[in-house]
N, C-alpha and C. Protein backbone atom coordinates (compact mmCIF):
# COMPACT_ATOMS: atom_id res chain seq x y z
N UNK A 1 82.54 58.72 100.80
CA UNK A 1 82.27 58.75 102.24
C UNK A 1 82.47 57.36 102.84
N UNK A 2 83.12 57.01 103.96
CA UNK A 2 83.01 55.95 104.56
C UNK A 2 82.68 55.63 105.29
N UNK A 3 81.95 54.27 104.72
CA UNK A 3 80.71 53.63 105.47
C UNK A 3 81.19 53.23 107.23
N UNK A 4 80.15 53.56 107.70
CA UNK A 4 80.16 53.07 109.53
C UNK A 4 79.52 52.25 110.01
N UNK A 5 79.80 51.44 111.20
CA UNK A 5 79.27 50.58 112.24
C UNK A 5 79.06 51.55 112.53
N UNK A 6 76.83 51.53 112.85
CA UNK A 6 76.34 52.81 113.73
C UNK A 6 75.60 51.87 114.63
N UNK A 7 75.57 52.55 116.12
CA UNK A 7 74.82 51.83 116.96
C UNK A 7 73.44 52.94 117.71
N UNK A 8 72.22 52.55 117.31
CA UNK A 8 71.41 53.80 117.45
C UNK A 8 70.96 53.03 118.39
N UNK A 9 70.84 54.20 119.71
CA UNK A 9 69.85 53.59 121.25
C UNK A 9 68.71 54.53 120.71
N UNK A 10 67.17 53.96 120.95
CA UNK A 10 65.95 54.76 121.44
C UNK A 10 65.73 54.95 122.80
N UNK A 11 66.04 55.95 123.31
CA UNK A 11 65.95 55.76 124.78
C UNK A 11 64.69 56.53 125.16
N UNK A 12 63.37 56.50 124.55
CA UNK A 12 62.16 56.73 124.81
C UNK A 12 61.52 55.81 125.61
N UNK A 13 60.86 56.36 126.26
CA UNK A 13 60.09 54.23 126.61
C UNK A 13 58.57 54.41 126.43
N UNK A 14 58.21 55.02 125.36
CA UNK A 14 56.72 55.60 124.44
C UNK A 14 56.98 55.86 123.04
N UNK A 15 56.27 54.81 122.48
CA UNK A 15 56.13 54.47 120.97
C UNK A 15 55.84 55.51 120.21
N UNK A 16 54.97 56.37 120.78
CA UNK A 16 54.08 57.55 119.88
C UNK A 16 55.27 58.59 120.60
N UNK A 17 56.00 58.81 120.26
CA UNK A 17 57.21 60.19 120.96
C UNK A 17 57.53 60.50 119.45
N UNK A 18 58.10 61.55 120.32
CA UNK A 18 59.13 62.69 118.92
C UNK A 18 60.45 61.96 118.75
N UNK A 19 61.08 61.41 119.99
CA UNK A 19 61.95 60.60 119.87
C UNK A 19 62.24 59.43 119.12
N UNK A 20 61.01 59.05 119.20
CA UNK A 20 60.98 57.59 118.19
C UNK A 20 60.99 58.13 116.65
N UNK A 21 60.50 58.87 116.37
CA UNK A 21 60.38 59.76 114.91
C UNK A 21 61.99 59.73 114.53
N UNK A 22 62.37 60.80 115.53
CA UNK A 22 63.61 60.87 115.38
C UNK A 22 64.86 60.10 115.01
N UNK A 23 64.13 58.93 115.44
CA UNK A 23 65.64 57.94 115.69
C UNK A 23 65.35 57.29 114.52
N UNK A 24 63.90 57.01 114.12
CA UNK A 24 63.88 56.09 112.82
C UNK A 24 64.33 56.68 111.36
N UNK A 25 63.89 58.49 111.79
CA UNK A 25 64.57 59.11 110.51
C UNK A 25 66.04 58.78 110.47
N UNK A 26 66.59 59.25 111.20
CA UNK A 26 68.13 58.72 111.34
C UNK A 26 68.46 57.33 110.94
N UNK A 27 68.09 56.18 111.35
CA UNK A 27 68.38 55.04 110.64
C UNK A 27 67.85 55.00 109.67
N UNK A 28 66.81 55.67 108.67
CA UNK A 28 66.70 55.58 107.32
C UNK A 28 67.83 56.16 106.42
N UNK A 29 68.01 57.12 107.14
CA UNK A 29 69.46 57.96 106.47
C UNK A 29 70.72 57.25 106.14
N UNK A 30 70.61 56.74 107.35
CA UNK A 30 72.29 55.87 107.29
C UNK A 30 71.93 54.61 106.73
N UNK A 31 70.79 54.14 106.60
CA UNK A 31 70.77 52.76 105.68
C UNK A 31 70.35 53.42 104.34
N UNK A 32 70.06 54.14 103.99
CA UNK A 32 69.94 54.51 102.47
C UNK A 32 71.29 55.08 101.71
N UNK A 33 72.27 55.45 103.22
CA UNK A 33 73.43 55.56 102.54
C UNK A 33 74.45 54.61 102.29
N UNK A 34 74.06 53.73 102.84
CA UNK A 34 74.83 52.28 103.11
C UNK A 34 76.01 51.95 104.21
N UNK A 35 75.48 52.77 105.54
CA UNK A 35 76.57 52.01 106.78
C UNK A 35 75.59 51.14 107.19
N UNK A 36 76.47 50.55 108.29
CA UNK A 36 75.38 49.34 108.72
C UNK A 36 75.14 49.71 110.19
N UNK A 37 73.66 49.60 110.19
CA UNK A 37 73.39 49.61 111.21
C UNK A 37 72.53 49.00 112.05
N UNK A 38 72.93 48.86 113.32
CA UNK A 38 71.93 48.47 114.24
C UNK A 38 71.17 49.33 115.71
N UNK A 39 69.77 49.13 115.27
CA UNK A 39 68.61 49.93 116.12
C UNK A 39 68.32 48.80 117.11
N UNK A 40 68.09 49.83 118.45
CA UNK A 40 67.90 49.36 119.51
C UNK A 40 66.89 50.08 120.66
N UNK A 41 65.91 49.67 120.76
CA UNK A 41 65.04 50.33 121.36
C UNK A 41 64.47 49.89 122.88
N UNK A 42 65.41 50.18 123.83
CA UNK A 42 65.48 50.46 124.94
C UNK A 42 64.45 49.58 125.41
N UNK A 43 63.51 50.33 125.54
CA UNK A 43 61.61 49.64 126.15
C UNK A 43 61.74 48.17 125.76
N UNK A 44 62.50 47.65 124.49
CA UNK A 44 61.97 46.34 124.83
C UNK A 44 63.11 45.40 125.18
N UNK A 45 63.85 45.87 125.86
CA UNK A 45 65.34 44.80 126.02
C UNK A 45 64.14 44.47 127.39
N UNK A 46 64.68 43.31 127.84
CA UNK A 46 64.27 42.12 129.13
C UNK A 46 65.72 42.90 130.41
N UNK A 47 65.65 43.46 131.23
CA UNK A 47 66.82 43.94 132.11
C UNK A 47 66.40 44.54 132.88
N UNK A 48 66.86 44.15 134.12
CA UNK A 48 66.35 44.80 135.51
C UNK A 48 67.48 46.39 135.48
N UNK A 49 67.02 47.24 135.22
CA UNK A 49 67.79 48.55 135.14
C UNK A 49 68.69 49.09 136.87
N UNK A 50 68.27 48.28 137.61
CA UNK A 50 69.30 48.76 138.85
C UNK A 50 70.31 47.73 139.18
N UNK A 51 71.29 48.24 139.57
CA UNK A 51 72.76 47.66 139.84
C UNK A 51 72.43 47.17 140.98
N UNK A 52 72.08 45.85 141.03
CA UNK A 52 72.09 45.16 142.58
C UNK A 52 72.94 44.08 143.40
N UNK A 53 73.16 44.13 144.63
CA UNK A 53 74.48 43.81 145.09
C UNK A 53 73.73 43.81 146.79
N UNK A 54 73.52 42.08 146.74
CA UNK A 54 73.54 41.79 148.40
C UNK A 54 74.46 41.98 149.12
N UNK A 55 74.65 42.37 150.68
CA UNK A 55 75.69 42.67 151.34
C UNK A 55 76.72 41.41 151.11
N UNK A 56 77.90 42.09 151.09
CA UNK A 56 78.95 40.67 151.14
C UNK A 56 78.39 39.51 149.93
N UNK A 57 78.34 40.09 148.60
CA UNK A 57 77.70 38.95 147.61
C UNK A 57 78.24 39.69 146.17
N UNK A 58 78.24 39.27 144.95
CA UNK A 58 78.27 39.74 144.01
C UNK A 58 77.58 39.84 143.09
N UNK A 59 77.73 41.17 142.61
CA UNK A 59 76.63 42.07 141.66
C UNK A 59 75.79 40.83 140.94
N UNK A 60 74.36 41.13 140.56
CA UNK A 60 73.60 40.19 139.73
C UNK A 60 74.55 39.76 138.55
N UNK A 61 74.05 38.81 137.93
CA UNK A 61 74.45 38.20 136.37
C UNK A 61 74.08 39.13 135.57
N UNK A 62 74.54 39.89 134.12
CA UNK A 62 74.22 40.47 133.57
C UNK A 62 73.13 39.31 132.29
N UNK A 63 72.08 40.02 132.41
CA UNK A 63 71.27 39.26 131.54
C UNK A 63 71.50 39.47 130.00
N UNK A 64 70.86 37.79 128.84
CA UNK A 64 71.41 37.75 127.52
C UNK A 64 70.92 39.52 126.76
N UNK A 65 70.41 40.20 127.56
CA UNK A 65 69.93 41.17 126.08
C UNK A 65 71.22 42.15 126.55
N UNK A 66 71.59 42.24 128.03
CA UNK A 66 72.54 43.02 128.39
C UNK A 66 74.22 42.79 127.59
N UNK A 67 73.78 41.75 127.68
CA UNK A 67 75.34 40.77 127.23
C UNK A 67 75.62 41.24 125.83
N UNK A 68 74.08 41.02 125.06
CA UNK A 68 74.21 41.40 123.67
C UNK A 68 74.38 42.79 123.06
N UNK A 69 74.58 44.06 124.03
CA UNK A 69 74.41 45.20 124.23
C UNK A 69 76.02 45.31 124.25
N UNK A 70 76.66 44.69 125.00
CA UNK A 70 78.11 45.34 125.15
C UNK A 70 78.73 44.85 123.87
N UNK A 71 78.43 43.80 123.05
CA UNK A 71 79.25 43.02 122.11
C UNK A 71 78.64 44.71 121.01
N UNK A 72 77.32 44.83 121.09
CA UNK A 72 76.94 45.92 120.12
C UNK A 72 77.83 46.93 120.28
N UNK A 73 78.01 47.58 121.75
CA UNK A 73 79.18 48.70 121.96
C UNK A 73 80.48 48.25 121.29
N UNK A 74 80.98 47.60 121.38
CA UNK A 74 82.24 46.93 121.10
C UNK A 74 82.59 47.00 118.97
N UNK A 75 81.22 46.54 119.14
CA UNK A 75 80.94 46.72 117.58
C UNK A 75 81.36 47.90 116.68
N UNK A 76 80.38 49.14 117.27
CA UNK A 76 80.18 50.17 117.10
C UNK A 76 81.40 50.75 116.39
N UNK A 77 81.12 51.59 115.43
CA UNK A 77 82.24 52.79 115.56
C UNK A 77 81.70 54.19 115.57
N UNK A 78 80.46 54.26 115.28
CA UNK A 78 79.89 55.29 116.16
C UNK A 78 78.39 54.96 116.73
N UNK A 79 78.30 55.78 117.84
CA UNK A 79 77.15 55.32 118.89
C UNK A 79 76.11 56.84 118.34
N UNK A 80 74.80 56.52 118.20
CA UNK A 80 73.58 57.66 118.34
C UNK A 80 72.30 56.79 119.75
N UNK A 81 72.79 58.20 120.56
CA UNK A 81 71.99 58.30 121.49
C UNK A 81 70.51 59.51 120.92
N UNK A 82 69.31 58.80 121.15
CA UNK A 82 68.22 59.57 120.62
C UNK A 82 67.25 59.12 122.48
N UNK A 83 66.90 60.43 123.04
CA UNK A 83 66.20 60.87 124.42
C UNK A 83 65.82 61.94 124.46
N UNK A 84 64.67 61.78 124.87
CA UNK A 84 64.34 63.00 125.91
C UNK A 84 65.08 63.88 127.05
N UNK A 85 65.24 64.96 127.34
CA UNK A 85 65.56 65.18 128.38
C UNK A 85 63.99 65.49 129.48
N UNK A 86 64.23 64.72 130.86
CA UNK A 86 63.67 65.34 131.92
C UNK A 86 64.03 65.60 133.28
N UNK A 87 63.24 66.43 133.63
CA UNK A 87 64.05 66.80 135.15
C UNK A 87 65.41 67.26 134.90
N UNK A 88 66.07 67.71 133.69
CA UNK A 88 67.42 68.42 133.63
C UNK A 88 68.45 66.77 133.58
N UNK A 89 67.97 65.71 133.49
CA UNK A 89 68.44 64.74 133.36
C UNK A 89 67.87 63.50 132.23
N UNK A 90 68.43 62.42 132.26
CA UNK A 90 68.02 60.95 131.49
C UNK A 90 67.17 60.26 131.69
N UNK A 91 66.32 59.93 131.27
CA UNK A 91 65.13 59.10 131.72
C UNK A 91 65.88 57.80 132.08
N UNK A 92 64.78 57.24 133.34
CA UNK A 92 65.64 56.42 134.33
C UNK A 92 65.77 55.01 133.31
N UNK A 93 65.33 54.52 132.40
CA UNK A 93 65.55 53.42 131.53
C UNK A 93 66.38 53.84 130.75
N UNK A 94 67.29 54.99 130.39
CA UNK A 94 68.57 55.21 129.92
C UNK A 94 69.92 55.11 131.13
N UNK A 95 69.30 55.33 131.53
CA UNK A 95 70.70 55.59 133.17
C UNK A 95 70.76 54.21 133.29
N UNK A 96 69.31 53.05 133.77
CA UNK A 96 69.52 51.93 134.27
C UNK A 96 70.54 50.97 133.12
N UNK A 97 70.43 51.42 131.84
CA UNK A 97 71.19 50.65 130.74
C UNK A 97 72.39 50.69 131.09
N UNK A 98 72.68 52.54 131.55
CA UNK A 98 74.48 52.94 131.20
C UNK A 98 74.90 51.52 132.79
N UNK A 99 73.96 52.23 133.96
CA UNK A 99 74.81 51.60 134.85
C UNK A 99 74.97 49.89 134.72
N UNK A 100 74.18 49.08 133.91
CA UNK A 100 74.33 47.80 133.72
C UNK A 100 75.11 47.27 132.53
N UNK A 101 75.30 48.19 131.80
CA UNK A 101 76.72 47.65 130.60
C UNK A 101 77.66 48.05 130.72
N UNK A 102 78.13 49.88 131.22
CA UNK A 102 79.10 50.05 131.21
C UNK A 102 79.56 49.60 132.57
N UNK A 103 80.58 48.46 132.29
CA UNK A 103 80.65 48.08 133.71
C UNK A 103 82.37 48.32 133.70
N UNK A 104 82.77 48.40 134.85
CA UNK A 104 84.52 47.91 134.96
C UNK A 104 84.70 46.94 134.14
N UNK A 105 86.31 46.85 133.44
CA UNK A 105 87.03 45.88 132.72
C UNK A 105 86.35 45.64 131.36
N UNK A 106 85.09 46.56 131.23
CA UNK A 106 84.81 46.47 130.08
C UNK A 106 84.59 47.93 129.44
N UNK A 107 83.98 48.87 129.87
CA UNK A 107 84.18 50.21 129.49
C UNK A 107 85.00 51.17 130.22
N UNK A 108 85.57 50.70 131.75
CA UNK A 108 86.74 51.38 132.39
C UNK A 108 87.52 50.75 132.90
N UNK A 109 88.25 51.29 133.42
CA UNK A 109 89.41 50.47 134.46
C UNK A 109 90.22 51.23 135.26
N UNK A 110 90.90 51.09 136.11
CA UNK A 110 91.91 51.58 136.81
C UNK A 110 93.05 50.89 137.04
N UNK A 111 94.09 51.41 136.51
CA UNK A 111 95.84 51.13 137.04
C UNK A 111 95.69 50.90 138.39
N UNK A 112 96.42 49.43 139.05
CA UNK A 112 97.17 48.68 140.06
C UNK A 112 97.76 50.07 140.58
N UNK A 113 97.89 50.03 141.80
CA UNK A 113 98.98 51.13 142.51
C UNK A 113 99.22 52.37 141.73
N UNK A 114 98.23 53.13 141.15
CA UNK A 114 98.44 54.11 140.62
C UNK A 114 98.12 55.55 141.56
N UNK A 115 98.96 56.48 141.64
CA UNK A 115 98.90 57.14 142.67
C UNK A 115 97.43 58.16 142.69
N UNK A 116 97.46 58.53 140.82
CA UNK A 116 95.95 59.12 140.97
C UNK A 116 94.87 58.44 139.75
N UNK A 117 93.85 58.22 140.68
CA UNK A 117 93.10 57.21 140.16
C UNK A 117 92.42 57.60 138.64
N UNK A 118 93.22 58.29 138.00
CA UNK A 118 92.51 57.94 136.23
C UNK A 118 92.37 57.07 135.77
N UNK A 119 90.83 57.15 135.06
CA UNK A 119 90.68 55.77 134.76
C UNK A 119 90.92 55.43 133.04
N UNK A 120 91.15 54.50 133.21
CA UNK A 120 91.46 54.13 131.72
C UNK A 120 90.57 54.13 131.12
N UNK A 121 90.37 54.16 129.57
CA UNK A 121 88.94 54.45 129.07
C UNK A 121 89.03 53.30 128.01
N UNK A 122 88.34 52.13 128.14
CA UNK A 122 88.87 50.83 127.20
C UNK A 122 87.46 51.11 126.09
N UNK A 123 86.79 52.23 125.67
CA UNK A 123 85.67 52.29 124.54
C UNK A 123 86.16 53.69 123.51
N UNK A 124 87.77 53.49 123.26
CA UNK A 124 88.09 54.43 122.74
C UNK A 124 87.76 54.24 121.31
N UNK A 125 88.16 54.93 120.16
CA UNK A 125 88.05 55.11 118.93
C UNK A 125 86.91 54.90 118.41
N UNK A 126 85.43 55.64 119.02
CA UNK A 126 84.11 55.28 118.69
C UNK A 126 83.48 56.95 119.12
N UNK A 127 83.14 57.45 118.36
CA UNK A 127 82.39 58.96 117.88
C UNK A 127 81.16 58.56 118.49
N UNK A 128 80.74 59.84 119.00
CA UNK A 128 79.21 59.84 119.40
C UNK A 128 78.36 60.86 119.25
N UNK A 129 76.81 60.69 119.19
CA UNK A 129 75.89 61.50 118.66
C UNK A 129 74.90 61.37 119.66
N UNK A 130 74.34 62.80 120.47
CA UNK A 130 73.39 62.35 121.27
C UNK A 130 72.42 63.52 120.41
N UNK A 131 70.69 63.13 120.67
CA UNK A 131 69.73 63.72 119.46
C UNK A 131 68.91 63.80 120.74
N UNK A 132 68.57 64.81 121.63
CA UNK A 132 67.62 65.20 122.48
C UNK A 132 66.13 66.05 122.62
N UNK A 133 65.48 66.07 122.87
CA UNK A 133 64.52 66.98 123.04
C UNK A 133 64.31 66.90 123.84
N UNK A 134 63.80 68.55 124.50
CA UNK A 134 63.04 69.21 125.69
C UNK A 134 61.97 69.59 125.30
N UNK A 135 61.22 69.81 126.46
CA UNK A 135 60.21 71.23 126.51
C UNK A 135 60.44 72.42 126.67
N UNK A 136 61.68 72.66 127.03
CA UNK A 136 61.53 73.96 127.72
C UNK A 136 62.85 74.83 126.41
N UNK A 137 62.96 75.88 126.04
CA UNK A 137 63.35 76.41 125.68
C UNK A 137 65.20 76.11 125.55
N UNK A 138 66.05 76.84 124.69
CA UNK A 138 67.40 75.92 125.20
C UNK A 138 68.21 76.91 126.37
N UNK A 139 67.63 78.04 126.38
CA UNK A 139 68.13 79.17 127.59
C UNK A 139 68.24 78.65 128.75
N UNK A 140 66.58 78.05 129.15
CA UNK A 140 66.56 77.51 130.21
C UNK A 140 67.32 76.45 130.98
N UNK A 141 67.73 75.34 130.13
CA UNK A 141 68.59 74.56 130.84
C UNK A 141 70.27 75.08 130.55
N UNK A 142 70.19 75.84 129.90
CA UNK A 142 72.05 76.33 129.64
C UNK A 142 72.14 77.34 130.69
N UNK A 143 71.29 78.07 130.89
CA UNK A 143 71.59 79.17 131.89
C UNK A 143 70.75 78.74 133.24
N UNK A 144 69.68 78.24 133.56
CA UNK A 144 69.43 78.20 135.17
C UNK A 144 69.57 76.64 135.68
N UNK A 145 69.56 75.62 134.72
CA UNK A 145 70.28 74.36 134.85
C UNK A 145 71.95 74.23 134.74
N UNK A 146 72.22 75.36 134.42
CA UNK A 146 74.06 75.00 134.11
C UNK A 146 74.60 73.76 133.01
N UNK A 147 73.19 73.47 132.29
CA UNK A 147 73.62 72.78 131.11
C UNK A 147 74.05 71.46 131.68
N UNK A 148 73.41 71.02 132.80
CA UNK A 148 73.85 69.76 133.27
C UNK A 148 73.74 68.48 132.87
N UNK A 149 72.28 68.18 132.24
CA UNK A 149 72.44 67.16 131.64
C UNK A 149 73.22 66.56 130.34
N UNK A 150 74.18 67.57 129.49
CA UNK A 150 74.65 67.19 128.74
C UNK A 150 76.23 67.52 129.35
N UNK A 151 76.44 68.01 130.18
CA UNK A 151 77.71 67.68 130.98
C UNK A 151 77.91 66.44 131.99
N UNK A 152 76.59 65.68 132.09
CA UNK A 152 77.04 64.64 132.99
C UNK A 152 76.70 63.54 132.03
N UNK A 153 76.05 63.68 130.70
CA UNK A 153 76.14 62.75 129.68
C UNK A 153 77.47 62.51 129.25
N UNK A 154 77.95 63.91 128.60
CA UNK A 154 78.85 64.25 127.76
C UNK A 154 80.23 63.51 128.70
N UNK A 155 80.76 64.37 130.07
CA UNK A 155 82.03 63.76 130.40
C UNK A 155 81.49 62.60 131.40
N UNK A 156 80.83 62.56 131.74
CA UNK A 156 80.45 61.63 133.48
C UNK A 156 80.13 60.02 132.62
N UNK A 157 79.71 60.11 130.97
CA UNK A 157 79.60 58.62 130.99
C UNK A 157 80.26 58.54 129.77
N UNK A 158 79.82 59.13 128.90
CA UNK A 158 80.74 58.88 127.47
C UNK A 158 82.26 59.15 127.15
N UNK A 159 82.64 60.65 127.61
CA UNK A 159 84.25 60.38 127.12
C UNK A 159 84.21 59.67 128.71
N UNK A 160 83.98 59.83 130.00
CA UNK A 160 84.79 58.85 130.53
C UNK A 160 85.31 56.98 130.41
N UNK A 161 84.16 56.92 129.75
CA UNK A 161 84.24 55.51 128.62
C UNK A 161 85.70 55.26 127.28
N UNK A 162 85.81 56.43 126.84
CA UNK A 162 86.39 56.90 125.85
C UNK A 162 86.03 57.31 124.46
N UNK A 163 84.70 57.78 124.29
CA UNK A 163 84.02 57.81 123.17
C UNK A 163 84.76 59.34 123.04
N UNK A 164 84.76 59.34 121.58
CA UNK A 164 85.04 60.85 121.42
C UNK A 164 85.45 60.71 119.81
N UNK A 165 85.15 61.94 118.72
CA UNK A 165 84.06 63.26 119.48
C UNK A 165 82.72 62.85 119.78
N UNK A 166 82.75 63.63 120.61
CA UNK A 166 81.06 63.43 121.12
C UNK A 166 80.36 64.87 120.46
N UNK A 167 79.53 64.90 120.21
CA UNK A 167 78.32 65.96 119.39
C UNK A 167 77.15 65.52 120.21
N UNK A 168 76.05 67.10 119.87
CA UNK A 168 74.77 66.77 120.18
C UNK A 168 74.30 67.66 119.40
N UNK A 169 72.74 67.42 119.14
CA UNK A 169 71.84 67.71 118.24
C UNK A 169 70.28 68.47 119.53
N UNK A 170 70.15 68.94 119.60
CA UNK A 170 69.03 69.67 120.37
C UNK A 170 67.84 69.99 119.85
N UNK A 171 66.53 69.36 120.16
CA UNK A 171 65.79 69.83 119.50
C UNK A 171 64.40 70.53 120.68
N UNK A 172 64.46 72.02 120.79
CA UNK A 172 64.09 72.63 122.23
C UNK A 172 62.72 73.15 121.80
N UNK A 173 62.24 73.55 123.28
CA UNK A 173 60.62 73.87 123.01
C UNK A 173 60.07 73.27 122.34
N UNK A 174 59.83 71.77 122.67
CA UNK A 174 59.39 70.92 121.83
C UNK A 174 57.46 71.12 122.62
N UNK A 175 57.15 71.58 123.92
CA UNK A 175 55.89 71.71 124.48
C UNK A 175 55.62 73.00 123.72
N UNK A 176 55.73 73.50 123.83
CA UNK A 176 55.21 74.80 122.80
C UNK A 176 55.03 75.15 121.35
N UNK A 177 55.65 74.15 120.69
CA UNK A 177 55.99 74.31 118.97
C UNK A 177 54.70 73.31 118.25
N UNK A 178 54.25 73.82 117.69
CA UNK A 178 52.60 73.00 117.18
C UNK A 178 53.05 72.86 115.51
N UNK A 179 53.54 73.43 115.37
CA UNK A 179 53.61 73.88 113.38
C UNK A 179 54.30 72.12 112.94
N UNK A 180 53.39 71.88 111.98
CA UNK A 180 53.93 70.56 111.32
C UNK A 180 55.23 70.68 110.12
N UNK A 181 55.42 72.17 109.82
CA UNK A 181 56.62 72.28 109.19
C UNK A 181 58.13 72.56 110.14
N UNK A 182 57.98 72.51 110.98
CA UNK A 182 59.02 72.33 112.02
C UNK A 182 59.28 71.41 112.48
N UNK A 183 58.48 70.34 113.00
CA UNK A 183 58.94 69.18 112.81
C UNK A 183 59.08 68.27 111.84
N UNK A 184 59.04 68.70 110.68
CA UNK A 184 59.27 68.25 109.30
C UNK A 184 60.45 69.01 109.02
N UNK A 185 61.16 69.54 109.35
CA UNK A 185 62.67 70.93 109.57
C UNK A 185 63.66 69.02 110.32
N UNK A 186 62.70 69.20 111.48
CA UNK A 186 63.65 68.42 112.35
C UNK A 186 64.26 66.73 111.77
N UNK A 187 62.88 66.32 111.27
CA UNK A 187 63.45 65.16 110.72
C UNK A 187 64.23 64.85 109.46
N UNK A 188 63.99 65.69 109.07
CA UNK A 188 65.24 65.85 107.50
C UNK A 188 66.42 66.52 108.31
N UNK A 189 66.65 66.97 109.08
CA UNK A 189 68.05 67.59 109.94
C UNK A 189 68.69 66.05 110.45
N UNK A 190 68.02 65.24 110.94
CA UNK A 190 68.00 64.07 111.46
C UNK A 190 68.60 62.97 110.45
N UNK A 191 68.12 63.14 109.45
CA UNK A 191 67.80 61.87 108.01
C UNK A 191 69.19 62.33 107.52
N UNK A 192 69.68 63.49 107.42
CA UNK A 192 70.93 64.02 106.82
C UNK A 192 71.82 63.72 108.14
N UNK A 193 71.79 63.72 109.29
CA UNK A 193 72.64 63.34 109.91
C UNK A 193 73.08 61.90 109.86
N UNK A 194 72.36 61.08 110.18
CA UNK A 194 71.80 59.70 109.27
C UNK A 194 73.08 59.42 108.45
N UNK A 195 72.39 59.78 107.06
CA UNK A 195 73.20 60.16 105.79
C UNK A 195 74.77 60.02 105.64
N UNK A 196 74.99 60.95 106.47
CA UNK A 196 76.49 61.68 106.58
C UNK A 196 77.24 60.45 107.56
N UNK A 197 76.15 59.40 108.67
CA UNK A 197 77.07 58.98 109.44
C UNK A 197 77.57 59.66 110.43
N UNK A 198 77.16 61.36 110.84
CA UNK A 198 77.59 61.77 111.96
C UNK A 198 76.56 61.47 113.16
């Protein structure tokens, strides 16, 4: 099997979560199999999460933990995203990350005089893994959400970046499920993903 640059985000911003479980099983996996990896846990980077821009001025400085974040993307050859879903969307300390690293000229671009504006995708040849949990059942957001939050993950930030394949891992009715052998199901599902490097 060959070994990977893995780049694992915690995008929880609560220590005691299912998420955090999650993400650490996974980096045990892949370091017991021997890729290398680096964990990154959201809550404690130093970064103002909104894109700010005085009239007629230019965007803030990207700060050192931000800086050190894109060299990690760059790194990468595959990315694990581990979140919650809420509100049918990303918790706002995952969004504030995407909109402050992935910036132009570094995860997109656009062709000079190009008649239709596709954008170039400069974060190609890097696989991705997103590892989610809900509360609510997986019916519910596929059928009366339209499955949105992993369609505006999936194309709106990652392949438009150029990551690909992209995968996800779902772990649903997480408010309703009490049994300690089910979430003992989930983290060995996790630890083998790990493992494998997917």
């Amino acid at each position: 099997m060959k070994k990977k640059k893995i780049l694992i985000l915690n995008a929880h911003p609560r220590q005691d979560s299912l998420c955090n479980a999650l993400a650490c099983e996974y980096r045990r996996g892949a370091e017991e199999a021997g890729h290398e990896v680096h964990f990154v846990t959201l809550r404690n980077l130093k970064f103002d999460p909104i894109l700010r821009q005085k009239h007629g001025e230019e965007m803030q400085g990207m700060e050192e933990s931000l800086q050190t974040q894109q060299k990690l993307i760059k790194w990468c050859e595959h990315l694990v995203i581990v979140t919650p879903l809420w509100f049918m969307g990303m918790p706002a300390l995952l969004k504030g990350y995407f909109d402050r690293i992935l910036t132009p000229k570094f995860a997109f671009d656009y062709r000079d005089n190009a008649h239709i504006p596709v954008p170039l995708r400069l974060l190609k040849h890097r696989s991705a893994r997103v590892i989610y949990t809900q509360g609510a059942p997986r019916y519910i957001t596929a059928l009366l959400a339209f499955d949105a939050f992993w369609k505006a993950l999936k194309y709106g930030v990652l392949m438009f970046c150029g990551f690909g394949p992209i995968r996800r891992t779902i772990f649903a009715g997480v408010a309703n499920i009490k049994r300690r052998p089910v979430f003992e199901a989930w983290l060995k599902k996790v630890y083998q993903l790990g493992k494998a490097g997917k």
